[in-house]
PDB file of N, CA and C in Angstrom:
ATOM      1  N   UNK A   1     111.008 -33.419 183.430  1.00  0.00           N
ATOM      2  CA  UNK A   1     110.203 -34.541 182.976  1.00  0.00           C
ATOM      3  C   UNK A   1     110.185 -34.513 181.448  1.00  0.00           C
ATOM      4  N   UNK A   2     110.253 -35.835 180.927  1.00  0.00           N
ATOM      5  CA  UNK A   2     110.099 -35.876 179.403  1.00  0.00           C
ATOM      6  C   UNK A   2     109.284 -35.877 178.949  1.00  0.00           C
ATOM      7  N   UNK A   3     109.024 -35.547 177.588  1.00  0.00           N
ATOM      8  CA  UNK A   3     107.129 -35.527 176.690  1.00  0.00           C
ATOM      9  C   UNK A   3     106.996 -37.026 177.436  1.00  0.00           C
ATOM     10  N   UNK A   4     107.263 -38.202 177.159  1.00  0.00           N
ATOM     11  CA  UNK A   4     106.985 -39.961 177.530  1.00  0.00           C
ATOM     12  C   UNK A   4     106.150 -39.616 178.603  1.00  0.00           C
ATOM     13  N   UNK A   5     106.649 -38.957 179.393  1.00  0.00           N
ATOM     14  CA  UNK A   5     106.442 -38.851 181.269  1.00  0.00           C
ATOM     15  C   UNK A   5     105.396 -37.933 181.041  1.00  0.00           C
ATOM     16  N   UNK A   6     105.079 -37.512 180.536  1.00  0.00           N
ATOM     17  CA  UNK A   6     104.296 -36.449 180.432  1.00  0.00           C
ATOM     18  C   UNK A   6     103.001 -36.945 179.897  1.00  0.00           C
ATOM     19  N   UNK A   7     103.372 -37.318 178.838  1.00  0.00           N
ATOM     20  CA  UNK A   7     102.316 -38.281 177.977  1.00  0.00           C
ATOM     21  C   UNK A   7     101.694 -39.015 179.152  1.00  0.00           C
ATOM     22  N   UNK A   8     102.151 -40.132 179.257  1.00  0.00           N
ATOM     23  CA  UNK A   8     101.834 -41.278 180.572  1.00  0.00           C
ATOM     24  C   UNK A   8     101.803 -41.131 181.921  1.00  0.00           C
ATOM     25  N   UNK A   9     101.540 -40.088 182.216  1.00  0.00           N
ATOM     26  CA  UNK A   9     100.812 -39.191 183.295  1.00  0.00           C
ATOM     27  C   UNK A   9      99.817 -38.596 182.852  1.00  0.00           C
ATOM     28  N   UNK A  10      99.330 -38.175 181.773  1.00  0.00           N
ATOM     29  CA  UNK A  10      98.325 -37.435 181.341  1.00  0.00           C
ATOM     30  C   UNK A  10      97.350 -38.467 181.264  1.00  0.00           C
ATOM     31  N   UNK A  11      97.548 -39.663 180.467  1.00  0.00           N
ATOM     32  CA  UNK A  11      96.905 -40.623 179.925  1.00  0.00           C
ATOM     33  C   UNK A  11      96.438 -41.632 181.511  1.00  0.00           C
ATOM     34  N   UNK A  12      97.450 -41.950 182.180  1.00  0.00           N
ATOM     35  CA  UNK A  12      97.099 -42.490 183.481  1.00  0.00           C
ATOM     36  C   UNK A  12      96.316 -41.691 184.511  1.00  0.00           C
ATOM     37  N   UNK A  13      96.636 -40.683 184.564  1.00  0.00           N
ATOM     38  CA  UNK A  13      95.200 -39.810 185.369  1.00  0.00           C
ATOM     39  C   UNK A  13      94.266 -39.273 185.043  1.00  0.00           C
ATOM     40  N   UNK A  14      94.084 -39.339 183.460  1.00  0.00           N
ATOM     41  CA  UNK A  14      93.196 -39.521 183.129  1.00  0.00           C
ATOM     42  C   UNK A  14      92.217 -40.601 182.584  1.00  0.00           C
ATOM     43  N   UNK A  15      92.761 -41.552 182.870  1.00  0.00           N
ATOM     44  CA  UNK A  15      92.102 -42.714 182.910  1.00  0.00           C
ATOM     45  C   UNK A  15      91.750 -43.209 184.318  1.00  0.00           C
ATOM     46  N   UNK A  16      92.122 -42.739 185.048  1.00  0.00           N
ATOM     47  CA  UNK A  16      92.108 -43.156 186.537  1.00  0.00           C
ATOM     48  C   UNK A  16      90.638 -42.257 186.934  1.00  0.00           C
ATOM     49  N   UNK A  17      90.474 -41.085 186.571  1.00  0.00           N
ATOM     50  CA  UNK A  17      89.492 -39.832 186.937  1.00  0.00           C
ATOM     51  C   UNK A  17      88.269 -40.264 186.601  1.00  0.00           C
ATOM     52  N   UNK A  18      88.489 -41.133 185.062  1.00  0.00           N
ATOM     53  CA  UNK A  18      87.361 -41.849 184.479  1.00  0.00           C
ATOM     54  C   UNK A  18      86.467 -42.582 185.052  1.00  0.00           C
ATOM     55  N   UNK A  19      87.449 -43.213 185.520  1.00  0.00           N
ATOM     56  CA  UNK A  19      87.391 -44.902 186.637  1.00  0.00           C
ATOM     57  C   UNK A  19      86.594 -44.515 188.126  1.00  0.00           C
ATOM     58  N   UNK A  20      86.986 -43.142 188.675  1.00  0.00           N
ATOM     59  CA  UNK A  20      86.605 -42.965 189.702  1.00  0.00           C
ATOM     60  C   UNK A  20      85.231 -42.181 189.688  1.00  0.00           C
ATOM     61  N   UNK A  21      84.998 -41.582 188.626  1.00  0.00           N
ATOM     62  CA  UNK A  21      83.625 -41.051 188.125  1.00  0.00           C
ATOM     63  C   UNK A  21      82.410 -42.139 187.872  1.00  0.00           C
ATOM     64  N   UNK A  22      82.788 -43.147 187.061  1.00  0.00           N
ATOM     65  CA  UNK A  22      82.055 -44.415 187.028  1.00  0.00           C
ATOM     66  C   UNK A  22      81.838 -45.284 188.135  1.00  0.00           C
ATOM     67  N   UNK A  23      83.139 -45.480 189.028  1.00  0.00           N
ATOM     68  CA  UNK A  23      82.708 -45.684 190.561  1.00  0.00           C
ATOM     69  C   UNK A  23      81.231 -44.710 191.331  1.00  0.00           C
ATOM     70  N   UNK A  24      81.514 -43.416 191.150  1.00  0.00           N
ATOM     71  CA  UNK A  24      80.765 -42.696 191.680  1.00  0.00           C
ATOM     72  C   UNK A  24      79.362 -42.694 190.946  1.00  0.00           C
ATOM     73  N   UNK A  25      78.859 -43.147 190.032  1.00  0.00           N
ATOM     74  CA  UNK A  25      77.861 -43.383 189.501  1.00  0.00           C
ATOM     75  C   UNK A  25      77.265 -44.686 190.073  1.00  0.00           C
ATOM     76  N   UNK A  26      77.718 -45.906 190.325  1.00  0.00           N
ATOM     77  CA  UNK A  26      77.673 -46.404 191.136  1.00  0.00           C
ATOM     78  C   UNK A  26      77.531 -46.429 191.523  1.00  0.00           C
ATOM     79  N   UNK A  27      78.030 -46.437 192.505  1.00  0.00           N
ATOM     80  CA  UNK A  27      77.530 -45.416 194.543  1.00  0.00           C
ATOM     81  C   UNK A  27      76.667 -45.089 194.362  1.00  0.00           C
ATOM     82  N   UNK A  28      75.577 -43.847 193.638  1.00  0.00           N
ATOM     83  CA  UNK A  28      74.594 -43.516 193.769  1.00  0.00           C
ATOM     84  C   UNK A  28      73.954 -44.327 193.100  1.00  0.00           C
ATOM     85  N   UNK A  29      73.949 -45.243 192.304  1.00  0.00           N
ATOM     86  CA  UNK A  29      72.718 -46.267 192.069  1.00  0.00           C
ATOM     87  C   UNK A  29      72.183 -47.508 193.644  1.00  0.00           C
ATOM     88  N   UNK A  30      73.270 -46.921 193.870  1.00  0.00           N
ATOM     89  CA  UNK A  30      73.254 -47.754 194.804  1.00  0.00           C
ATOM     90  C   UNK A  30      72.513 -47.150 196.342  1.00  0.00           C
ATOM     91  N   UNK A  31      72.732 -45.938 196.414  1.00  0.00           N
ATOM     92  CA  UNK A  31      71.923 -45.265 197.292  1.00  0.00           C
ATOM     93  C   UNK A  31      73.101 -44.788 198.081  1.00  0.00           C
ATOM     94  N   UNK A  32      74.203 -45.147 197.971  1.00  0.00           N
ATOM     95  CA  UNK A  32      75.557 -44.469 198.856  1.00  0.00           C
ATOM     96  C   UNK A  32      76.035 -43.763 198.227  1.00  0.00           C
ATOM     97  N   UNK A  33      75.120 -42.088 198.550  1.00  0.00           N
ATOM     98  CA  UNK A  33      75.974 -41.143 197.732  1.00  0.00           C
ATOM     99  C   UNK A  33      77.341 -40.509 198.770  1.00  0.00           C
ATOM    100  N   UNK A  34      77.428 -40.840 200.027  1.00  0.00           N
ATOM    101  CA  UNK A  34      78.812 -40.468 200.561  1.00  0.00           C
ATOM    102  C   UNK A  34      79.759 -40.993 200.061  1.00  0.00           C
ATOM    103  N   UNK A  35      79.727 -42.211 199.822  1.00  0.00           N
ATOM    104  CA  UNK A  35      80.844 -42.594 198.454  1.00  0.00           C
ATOM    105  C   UNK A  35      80.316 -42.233 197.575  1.00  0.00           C
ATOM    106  N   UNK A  36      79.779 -42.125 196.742  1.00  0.00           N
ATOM    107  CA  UNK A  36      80.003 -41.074 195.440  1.00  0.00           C
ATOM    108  C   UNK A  36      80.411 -39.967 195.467  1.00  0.00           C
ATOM    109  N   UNK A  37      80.199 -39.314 196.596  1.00  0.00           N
ATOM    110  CA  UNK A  37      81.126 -38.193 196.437  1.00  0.00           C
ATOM    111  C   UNK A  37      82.753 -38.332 197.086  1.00  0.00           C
ATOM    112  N   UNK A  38      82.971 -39.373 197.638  1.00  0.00           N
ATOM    113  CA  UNK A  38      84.019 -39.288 197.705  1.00  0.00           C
ATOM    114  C   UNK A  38      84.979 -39.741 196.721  1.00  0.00           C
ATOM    115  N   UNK A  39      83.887 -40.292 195.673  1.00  0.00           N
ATOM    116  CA  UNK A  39      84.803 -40.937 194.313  1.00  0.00           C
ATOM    117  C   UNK A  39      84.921 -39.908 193.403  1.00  0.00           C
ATOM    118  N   UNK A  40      83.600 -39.038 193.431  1.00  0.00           N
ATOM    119  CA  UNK A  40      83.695 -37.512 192.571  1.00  0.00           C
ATOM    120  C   UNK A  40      84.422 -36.876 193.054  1.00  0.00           C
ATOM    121  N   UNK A  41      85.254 -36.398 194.278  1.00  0.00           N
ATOM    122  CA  UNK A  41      86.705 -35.771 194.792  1.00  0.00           C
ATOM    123  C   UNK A  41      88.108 -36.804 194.062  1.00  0.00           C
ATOM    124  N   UNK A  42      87.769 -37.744 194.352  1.00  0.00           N
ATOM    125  CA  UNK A  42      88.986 -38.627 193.733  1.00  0.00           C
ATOM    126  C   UNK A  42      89.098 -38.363 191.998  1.00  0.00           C
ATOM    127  N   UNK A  43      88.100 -38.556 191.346  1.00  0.00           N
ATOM    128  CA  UNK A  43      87.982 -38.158 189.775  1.00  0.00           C
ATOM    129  C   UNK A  43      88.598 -36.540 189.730  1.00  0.00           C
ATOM    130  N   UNK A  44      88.030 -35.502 190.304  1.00  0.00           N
ATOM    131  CA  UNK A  44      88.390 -34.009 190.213  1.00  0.00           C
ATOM    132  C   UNK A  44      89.707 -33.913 190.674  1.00  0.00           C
ATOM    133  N   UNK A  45      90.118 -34.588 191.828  1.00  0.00           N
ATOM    134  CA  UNK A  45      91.789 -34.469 191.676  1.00  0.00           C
ATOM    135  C   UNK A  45      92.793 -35.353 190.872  1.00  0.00           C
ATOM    136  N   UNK A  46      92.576 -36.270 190.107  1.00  0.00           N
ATOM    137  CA  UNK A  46      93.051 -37.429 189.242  1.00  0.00           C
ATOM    138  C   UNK A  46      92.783 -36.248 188.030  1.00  0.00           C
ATOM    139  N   UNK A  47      91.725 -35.816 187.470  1.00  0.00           N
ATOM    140  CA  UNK A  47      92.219 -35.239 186.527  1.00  0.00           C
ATOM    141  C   UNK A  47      92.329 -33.829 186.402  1.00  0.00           C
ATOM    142  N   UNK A  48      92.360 -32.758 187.631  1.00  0.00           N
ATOM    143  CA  UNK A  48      93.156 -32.193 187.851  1.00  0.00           C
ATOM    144  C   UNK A  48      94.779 -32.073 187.518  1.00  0.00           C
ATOM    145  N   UNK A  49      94.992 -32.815 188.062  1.00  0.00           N
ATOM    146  CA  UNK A  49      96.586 -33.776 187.978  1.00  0.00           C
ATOM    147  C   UNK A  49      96.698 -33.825 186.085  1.00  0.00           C
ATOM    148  N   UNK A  50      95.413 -34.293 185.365  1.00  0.00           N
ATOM    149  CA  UNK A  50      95.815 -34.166 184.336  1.00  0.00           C
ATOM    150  C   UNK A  50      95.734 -33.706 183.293  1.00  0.00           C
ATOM    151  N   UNK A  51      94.765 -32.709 183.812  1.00  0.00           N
ATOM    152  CA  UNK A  51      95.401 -31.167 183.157  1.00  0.00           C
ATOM    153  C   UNK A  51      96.272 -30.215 183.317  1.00  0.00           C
ATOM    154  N   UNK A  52      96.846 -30.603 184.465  1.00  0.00           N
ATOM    155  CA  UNK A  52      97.843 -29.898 184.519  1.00  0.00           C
ATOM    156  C   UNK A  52      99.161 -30.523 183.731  1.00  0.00           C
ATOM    157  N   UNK A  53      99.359 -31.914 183.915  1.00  0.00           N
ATOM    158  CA  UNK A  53     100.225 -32.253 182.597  1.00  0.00           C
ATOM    159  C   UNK A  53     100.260 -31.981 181.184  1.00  0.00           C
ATOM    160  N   UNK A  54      98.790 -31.994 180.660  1.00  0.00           N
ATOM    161  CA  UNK A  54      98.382 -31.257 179.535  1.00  0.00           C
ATOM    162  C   UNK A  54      98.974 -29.915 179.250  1.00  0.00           C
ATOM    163  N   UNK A  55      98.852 -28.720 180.147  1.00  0.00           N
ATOM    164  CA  UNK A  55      99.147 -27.766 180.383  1.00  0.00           C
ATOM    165  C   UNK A  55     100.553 -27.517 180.416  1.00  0.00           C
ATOM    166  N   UNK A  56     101.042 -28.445 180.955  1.00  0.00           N
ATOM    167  CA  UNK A  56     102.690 -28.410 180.743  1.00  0.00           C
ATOM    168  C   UNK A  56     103.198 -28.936 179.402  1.00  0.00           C
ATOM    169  N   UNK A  57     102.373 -29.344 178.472  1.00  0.00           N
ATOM    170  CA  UNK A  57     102.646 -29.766 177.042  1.00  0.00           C
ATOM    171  C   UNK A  57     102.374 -28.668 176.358  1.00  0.00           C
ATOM    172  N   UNK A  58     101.429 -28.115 176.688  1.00  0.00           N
ATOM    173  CA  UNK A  58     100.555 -27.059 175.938  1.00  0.00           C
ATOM    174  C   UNK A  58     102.102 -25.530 176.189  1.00  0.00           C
ATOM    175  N   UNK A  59     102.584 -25.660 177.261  1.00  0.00           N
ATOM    176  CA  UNK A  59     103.432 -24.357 177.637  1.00  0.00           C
ATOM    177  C   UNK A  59     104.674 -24.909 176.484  1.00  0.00           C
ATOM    178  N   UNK A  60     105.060 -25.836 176.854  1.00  0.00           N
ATOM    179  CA  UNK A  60     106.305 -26.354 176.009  1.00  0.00           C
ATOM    180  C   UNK A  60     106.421 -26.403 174.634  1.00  0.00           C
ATOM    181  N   UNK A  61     105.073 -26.147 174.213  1.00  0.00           N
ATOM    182  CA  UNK A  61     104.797 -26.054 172.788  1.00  0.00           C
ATOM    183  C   UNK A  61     104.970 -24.254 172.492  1.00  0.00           C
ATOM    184  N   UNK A  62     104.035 -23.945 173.169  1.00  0.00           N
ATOM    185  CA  UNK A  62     104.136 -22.553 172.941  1.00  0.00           C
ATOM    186  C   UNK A  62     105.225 -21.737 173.045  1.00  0.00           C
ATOM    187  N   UNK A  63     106.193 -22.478 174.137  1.00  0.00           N
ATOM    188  CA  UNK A  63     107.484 -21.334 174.136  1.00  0.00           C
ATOM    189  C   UNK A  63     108.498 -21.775 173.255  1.00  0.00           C
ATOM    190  N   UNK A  64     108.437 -23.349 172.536  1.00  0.00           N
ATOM    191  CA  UNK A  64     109.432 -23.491 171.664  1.00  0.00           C
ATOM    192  C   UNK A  64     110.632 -24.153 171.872  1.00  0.00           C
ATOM    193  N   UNK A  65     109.783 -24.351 173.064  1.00  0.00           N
ATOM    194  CA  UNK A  65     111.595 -25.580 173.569  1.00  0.00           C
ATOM    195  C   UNK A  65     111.007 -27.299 174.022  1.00  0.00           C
ATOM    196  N   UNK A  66     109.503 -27.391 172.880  1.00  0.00           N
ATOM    197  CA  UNK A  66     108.970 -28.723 173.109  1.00  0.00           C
ATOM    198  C   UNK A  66     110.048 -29.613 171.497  1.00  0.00           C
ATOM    199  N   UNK A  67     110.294 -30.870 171.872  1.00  0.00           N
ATOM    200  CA  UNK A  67     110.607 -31.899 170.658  1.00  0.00           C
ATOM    201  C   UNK A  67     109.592 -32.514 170.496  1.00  0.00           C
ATOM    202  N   UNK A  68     108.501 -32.237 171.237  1.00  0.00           N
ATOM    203  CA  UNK A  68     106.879 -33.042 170.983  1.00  0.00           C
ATOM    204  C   UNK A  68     107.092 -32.721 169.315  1.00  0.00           C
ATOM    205  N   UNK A  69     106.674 -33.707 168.204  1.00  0.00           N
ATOM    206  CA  UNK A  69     105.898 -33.697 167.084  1.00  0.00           C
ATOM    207  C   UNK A  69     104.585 -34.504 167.175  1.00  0.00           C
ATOM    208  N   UNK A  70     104.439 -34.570 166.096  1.00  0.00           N
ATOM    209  CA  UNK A  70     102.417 -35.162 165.802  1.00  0.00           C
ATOM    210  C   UNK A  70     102.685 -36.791 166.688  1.00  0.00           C
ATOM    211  N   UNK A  71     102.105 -37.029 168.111  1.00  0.00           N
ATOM    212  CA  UNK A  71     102.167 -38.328 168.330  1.00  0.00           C
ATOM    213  C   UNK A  71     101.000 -38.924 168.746  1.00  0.00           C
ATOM    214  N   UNK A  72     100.561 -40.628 167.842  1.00  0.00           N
ATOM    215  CA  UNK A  72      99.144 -40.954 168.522  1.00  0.00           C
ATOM    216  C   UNK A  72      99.380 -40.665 169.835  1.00  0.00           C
ATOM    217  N   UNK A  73     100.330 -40.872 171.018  1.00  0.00           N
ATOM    218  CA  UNK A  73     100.591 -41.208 171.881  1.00  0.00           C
ATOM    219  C   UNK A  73      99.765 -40.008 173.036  1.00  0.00           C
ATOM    220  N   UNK A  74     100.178 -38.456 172.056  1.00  0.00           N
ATOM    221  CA  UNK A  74      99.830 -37.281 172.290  1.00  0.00           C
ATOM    222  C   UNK A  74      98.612 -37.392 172.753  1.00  0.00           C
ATOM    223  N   UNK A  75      97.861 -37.526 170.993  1.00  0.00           N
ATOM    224  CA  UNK A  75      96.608 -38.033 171.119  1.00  0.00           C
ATOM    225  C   UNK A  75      95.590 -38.913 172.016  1.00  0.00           C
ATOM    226  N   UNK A  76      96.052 -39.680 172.149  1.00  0.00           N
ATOM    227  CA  UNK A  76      95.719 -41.005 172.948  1.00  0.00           C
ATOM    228  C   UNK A  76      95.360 -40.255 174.077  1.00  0.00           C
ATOM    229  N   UNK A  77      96.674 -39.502 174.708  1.00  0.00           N
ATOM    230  CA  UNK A  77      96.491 -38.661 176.182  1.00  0.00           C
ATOM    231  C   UNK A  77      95.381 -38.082 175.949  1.00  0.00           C
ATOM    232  N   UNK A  78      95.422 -37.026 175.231  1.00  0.00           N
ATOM    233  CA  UNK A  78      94.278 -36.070 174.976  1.00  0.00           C
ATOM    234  C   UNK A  78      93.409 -36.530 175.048  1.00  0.00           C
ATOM    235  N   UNK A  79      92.913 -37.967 174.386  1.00  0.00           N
ATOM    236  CA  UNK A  79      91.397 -38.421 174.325  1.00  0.00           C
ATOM    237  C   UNK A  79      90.999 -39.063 175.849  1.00  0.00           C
ATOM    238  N   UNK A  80      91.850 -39.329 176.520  1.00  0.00           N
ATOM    239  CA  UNK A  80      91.511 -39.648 177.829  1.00  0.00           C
ATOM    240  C   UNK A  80      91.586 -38.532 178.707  1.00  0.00           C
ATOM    241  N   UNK A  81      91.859 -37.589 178.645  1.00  0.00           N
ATOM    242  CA  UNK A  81      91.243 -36.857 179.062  1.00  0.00           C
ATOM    243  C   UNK A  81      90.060 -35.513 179.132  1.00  0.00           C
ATOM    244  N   UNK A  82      89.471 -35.649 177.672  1.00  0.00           N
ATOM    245  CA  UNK A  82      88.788 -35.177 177.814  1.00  0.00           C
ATOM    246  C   UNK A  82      87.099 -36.133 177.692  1.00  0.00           C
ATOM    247  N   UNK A  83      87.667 -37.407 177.640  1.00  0.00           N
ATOM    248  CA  UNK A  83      86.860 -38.609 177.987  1.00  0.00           C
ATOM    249  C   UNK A  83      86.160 -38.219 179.888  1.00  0.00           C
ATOM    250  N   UNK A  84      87.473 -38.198 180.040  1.00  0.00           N
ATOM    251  CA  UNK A  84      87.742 -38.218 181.933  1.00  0.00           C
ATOM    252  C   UNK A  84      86.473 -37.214 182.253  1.00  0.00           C
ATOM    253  N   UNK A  85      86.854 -36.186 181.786  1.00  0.00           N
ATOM    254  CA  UNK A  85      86.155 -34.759 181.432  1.00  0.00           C
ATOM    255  C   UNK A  85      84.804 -34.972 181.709  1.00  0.00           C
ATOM    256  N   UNK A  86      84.164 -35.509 180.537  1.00  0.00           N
ATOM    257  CA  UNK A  86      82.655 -35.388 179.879  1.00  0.00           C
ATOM    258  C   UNK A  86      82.172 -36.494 180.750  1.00  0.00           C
ATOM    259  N   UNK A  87      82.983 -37.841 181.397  1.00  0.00           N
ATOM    260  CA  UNK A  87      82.463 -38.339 182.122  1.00  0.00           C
ATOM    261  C   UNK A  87      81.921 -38.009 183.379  1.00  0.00           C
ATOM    262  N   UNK A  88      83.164 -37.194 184.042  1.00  0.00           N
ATOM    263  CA  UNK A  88      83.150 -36.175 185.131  1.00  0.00           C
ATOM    264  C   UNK A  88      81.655 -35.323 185.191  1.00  0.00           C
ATOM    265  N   UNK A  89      81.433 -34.964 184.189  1.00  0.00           N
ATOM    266  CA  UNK A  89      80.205 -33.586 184.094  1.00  0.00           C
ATOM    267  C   UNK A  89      79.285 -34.639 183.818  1.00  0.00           C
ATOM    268  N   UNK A  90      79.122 -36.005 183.212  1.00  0.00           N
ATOM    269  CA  UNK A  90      78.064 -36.682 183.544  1.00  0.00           C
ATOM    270  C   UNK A  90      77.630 -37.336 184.292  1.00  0.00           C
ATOM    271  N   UNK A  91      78.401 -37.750 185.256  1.00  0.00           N
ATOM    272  CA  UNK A  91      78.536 -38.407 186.815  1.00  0.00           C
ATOM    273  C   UNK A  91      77.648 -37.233 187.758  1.00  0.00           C
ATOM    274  N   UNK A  92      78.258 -36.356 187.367  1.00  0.00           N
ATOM    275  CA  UNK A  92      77.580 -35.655 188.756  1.00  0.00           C
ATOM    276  C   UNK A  92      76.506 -35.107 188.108  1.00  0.00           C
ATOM    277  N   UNK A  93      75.803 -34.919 187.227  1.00  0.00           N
ATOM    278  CA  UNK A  93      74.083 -34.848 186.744  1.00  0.00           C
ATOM    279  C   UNK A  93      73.695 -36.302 186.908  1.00  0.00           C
ATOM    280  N   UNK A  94      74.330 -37.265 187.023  1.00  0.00           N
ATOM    281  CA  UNK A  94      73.254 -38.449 187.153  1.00  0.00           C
ATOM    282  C   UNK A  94      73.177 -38.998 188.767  1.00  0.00           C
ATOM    283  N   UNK A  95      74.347 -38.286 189.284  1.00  0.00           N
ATOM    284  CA  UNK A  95      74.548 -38.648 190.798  1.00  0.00           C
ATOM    285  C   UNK A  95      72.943 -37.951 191.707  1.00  0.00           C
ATOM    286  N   UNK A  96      73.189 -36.381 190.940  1.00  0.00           N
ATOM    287  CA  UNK A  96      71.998 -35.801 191.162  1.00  0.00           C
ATOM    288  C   UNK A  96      70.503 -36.160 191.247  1.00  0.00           C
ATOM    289  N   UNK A  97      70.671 -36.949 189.940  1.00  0.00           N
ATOM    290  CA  UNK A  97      68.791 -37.449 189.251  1.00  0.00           C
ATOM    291  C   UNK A  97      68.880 -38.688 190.332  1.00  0.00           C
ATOM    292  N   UNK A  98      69.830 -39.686 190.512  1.00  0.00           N
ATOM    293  CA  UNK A  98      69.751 -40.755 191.281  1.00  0.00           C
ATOM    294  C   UNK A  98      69.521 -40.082 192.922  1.00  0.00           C
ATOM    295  N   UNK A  99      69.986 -38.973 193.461  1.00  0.00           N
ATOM    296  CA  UNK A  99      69.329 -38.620 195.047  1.00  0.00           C
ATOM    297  C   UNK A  99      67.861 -37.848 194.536  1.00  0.00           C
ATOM    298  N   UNK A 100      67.300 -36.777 193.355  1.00  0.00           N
ATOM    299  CA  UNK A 100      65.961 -37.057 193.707  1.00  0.00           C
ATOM    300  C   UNK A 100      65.244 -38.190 193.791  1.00  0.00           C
ATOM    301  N   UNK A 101      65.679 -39.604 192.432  1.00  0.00           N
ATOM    302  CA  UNK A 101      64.926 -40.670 192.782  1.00  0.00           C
ATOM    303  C   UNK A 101      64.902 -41.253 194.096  1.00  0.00           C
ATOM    304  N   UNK A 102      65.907 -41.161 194.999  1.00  0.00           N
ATOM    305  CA  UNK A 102      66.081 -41.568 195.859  1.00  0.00           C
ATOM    306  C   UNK A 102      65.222 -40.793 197.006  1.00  0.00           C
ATOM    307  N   UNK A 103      64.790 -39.504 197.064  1.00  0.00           N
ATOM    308  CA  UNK A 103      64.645 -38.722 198.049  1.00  0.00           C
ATOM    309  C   UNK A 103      62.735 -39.127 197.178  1.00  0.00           C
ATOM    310  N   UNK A 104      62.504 -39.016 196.374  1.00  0.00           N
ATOM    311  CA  UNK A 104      61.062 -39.532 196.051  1.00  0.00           C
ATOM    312  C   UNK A 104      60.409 -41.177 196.113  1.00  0.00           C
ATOM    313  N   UNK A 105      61.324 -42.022 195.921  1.00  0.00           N
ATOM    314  CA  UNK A 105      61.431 -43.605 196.584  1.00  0.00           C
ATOM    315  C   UNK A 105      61.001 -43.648 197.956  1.00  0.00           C
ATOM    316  N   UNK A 106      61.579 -42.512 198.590  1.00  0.00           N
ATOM    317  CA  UNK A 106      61.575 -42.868 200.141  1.00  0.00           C
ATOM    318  C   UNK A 106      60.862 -41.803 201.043  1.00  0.00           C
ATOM    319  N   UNK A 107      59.812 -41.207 200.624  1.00  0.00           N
ATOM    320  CA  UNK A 107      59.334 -39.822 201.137  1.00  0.00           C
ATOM    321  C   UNK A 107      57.311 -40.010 200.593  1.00  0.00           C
TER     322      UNK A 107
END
């Protein structure tokens, strides 16, 4: 696979992980946290997926047989995924606060 492919796999699943974290926030506003968690599995393997592309940039650099130089493109990836990331870890603290409201709404 080429840095391009690499890049735009990183950047697409991690934009996708995003997408499915914000779904899952959702869901629990909504009171359907079985979909939210099934959108918080979909986010953890979407960017799974793209850290591990990361990781395969990160090796290719280190052993010296990357032609990667300085690219927004790089960048760009990077920021979506650690976007993906911080969304990820805030989805599931608010998924949380939304089932106590929910479990105190209805009790």
């Amino acid at each position: 696979m080429n840095i391009e492919q690499i890049i735009t796999n990183l950047v697409l699943n991690g934009g996708d992980g995003r997408g499915k974290a914000m779904m899952a926030i959702s869901s629990a506003q909504n009171g359907d946290f079985e979909t939210a968690e099934k959108y918080m599995k979909e986010a953890e393997e979407a960017i799974g997926k793209a850290h591990n592309f990361q990781t395969e940039l990160l090796q290719k650099e280190a052993s010296g047989n990357s032609d990667l130089e300085f690219s927004l493109l790089v960048v760009h990836g990077q920021d979506h995924l650690m976007n993906a990331m911080t969304v990820k870890d805030l989805a599931r603290e608010m998924i949380n606060i939304h089932k106590e409201l929910y479990k105190l709404k209805n009790s």
